[in-house]
Protein backbone atom coordinates (compact mmCIF):
# COMPACT_ATOMS: atom_id res chain seq x y z
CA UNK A 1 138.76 89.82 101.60
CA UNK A 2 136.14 87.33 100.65
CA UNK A 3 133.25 88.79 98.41
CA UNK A 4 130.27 89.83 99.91
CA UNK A 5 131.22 88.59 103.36
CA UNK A 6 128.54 90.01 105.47
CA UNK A 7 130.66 88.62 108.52
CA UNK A 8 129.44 90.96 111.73
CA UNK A 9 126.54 92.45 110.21
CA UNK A 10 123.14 92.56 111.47
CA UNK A 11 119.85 92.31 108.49
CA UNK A 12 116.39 92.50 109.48
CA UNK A 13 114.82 91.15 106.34
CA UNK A 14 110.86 91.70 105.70
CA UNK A 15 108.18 88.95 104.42
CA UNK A 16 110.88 86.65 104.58
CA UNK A 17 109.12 83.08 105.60
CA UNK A 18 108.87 82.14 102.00
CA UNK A 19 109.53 83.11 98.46
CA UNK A 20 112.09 86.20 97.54
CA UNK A 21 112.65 86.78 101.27
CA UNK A 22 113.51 83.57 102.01
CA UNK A 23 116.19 83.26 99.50
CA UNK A 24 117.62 86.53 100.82
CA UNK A 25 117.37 85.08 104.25
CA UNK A 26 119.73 82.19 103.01
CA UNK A 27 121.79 84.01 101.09
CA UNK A 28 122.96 86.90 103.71
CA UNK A 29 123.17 83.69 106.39
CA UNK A 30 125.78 82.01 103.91
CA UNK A 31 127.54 84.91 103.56
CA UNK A 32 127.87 85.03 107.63
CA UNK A 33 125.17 87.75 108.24
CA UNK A 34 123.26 87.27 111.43
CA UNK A 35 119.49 87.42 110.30
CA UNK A 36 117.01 88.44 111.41
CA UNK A 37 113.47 87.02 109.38
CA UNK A 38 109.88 89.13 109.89
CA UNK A 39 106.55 87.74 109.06
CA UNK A 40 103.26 87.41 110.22
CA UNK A 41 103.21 83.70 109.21
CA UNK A 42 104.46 81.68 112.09
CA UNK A 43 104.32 78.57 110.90
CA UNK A 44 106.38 78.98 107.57
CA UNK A 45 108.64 81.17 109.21
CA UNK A 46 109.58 78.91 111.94
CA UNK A 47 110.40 76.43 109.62
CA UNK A 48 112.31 78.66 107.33
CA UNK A 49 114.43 80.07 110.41
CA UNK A 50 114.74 75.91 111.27
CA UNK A 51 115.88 75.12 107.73
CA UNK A 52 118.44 78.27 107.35
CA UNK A 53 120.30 77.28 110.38
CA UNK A 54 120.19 73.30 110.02
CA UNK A 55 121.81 74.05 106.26
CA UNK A 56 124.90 75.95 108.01
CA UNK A 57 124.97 74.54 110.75
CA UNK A 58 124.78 77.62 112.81
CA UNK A 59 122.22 80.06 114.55
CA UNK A 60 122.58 82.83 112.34
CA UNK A 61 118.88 83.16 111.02
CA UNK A 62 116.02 83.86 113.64
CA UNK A 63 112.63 84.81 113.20
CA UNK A 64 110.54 87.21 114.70
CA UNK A 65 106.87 87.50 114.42
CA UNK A 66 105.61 91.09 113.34
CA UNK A 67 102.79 92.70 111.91
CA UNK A 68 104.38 95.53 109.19
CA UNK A 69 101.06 96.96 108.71
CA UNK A 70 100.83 98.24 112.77
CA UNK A 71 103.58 100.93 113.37
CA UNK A 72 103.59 100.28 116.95
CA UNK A 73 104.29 96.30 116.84
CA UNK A 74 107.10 97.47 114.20
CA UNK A 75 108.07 99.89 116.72
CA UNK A 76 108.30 97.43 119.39
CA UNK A 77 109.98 94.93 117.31
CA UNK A 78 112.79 97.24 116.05
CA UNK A 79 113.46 98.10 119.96
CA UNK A 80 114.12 94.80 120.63
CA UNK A 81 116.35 94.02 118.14
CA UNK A 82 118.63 96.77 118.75
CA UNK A 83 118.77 96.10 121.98
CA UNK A 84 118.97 92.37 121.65
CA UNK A 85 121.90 93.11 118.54
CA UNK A 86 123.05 96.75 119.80
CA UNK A 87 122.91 97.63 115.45
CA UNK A 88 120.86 96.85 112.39
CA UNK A 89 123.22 97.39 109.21
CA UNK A 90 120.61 96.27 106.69
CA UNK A 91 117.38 96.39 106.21
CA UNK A 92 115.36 94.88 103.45
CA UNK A 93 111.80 95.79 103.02
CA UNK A 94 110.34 92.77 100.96
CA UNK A 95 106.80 92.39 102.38
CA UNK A 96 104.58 92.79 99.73
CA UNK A 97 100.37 92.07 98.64
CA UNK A 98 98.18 92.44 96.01
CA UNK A 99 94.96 90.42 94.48
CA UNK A 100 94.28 91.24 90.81
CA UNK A 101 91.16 93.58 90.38
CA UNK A 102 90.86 96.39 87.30
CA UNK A 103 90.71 100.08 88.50
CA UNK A 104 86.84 100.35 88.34
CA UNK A 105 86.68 97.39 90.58
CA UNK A 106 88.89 97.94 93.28
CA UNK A 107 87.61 98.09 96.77
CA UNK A 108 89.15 100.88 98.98
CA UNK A 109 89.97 98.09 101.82
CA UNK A 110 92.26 96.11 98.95
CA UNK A 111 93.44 99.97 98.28
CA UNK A 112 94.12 100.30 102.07
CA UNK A 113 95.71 96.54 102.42
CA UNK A 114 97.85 97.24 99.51
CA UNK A 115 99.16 100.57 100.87
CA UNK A 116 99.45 99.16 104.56
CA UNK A 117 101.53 96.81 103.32
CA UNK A 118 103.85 97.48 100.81
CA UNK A 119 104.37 101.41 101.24
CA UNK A 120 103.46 101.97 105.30
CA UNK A 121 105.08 98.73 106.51
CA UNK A 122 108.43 100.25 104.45
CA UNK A 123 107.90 103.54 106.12
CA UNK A 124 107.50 102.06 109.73
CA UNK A 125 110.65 99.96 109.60
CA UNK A 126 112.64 102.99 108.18
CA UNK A 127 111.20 105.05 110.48
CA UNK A 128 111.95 102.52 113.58
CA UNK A 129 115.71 102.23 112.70
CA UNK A 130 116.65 105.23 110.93
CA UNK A 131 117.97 106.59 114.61
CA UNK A 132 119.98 103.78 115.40
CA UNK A 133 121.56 103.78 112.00
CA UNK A 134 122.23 107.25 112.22
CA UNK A 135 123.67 106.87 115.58
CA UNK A 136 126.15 103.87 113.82
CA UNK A 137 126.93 106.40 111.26
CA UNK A 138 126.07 103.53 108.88
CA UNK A 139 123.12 102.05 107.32
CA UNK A 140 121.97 99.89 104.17
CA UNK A 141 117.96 99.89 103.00
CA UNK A 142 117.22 97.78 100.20
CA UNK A 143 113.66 98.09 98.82
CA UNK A 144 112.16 94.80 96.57
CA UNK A 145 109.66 96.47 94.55
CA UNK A 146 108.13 95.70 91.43
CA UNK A 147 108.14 96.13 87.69
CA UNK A 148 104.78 98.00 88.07
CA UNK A 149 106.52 101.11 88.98
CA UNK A 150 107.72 100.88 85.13
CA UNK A 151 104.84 99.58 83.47
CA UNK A 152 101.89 100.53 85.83
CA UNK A 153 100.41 96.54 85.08
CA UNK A 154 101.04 93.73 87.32
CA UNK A 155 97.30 92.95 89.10
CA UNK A 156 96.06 96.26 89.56
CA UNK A 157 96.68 100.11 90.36
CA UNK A 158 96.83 99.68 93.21
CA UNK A 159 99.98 97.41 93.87
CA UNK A 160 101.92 99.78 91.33
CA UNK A 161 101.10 102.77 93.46
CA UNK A 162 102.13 101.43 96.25
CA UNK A 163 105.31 100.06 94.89
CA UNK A 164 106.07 103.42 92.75
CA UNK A 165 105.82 104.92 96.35
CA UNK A 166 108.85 102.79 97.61
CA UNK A 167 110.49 105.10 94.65
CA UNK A 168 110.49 107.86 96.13
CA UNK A 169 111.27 106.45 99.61
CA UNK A 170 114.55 105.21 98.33
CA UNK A 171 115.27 108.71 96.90
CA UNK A 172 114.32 110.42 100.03
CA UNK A 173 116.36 108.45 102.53
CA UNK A 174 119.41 109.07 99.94
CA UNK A 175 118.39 112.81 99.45
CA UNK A 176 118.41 113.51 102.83
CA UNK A 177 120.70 110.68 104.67
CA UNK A 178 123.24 109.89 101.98
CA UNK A 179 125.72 112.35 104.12
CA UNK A 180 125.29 110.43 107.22
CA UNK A 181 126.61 107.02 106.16
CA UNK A 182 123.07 105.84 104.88
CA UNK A 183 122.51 103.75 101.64
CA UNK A 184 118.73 103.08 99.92
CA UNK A 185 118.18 101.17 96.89
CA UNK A 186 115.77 99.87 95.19
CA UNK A 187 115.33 96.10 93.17
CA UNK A 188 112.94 95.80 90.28
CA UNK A 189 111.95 92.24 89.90
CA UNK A 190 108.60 91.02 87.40
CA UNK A 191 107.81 87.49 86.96
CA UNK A 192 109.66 85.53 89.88
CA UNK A 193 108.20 81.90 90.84
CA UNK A 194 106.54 82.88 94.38
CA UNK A 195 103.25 82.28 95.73
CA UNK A 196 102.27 85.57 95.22
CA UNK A 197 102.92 85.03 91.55
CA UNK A 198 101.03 81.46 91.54
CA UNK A 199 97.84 82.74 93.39
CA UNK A 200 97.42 84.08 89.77
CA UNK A 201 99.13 82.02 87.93
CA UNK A 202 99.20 78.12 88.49
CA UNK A 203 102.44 76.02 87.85
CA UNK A 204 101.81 73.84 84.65
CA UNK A 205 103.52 73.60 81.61
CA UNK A 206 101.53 75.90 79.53
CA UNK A 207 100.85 78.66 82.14
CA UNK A 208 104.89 78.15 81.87
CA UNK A 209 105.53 78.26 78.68
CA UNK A 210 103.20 81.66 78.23
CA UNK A 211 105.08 83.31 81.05
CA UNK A 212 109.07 82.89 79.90
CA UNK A 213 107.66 83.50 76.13
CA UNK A 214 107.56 87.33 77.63
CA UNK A 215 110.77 87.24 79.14
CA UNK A 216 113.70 88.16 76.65
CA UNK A 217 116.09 85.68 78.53
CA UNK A 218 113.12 82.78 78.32
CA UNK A 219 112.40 81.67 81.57
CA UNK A 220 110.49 82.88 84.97
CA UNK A 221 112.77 84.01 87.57
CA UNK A 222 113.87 82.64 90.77
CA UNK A 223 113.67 83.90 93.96
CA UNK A 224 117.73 83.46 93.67
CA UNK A 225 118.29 85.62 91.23
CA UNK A 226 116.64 88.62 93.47
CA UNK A 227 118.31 87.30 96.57
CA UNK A 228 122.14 87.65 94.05
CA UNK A 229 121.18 91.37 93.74
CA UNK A 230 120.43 92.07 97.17
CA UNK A 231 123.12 90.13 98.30
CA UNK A 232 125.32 92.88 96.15
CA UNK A 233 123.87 95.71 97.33
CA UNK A 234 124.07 94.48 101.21
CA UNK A 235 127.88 94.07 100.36
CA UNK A 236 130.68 96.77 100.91
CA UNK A 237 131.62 95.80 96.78
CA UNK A 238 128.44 98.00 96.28
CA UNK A 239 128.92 101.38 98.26
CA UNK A 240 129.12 103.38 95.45
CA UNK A 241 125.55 102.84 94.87
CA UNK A 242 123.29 104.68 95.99
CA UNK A 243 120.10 105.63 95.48
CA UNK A 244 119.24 103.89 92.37
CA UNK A 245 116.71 101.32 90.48
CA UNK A 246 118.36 98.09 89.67
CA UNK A 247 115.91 96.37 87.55
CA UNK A 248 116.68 92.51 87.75
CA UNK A 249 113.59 91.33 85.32
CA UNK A 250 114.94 89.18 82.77
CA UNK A 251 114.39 91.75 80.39
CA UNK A 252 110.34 91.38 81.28
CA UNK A 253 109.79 95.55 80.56
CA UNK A 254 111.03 95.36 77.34
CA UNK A 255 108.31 93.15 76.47
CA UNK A 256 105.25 95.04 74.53
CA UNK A 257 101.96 94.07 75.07
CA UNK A 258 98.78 94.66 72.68
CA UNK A 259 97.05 97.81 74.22
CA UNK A 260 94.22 96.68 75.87
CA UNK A 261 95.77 93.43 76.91
């Protein structure tokens, strides 16, 4: 059997025109998943659906526009996959927001943003295929959250409350679902080279250099190594996992800052 051969399976991957989702994207289409790419972004999504399919030569990547902050477009969206694919066998919620603002500062509609999108949006999509999964008497959810659910930093409260939330979504779905064929984890990255991370941080040599000096294995991360561990967990090799926190970092949490930094 060839590892991690995704051959007949059907992945509905979140936030996946650019950036962590993209590489997962890529990497279940190599592996001969047919995939299925959400955003809200047309225009980068199209073109990531366009390059996907033009590098294997295949149709195996589509995209479908969706808005994972409005339960009935998710709703909607889910239906017509599983009608369109008869099955979903993986999901991966990777749709994620924040801006950077300290606790005191934090306006309730970046609160409410943050929430809508990172914890609701997981909750909608779970919700919308949960039955159909059930129904299959087989499922895979696989959660990208974020090393704030460890060290509470990371651009503000709230983007690790929302991502400590996808905690105990993973634990529920396994608590309660586990016995009907269903698997949830949950991926820990920190510092991975997306826009999200160079809205805050811009891509020069010494913003560089100050970033991988706080990673044990010295350098940022790439989108790659995520999409590797995902890849893993959307595989058969890795059905003895279940429920769990793989923290893929580069060691980033081990790194202590100066209180008050």
């Amino acid at each position: 059997m060839k590892e991690f051969d995704l051959s007949n399976k059907v992945a509905v991957i979140t936030g996946a025109a650019h950036g962590i989702g993209k590489a997962i994207a890529d990497k279940f289409t190599q592996h001969g998943a047919q995939t299925i790419i959400i955003d809200i972004n047309d225009t980068e999504a199209k073109k990531t659906e366009e390059e996907i399919n033009k590098k294997y030569n295949n149709t195996g990547c589509c995209f479908i526009h969706c808005d994972v902050t409005e339960y009935e477009d998710v709703k909607n969206v889910c239906e017509e996959i599983i009608k369109k694919f008869k099955k979903v066998d993986i999901l991966v919620y990777n749709a994620g927001w924040t801006v950077r603002a300290p606790l005191n500062q934090i306006d309730i509609s970046v609160w409410q943003k943050a929430m809508d999108i990172n914890l609701n949006g997981a909750f909608y999509f779970v919700r919308s295929l949960i039955n159909p999964m059930i129904e299959n008497k087989k499922g895979n959810i696989i959660i990208v959250g974020s090393s704030t659910t460890w060290t509470g930093s990371g651009g503000g409260v709230h983007y690790a409350a929302s991502k400590s939330g996808l905690v105990g979504l993973v634990k529920g779905i396994s608590y309660e679902l586990l016995s009907k064929g269903i698997r949830a984890n949950y991926i820990t990255p920190a510092v991975i080279d997306t826009p999200l991370l160079r809205d805050r941080y811009p891509d020069n040599e010494k913003t560089n250099k100050m970033l991988a000096a706080q990673i044990p294995v010295g350098r940022i991360g790439k989108p790659e190594d995520i999409a590797n561990v995902a890849l893993f967990l959307a595989s058969d090799e890795s059905g003895y996992i279940c429920g769990s926190e793989i923290v893929a970092d580069g060691g980033r949490i081990l790194y202590q800052h100066p209180v008050g930094s």
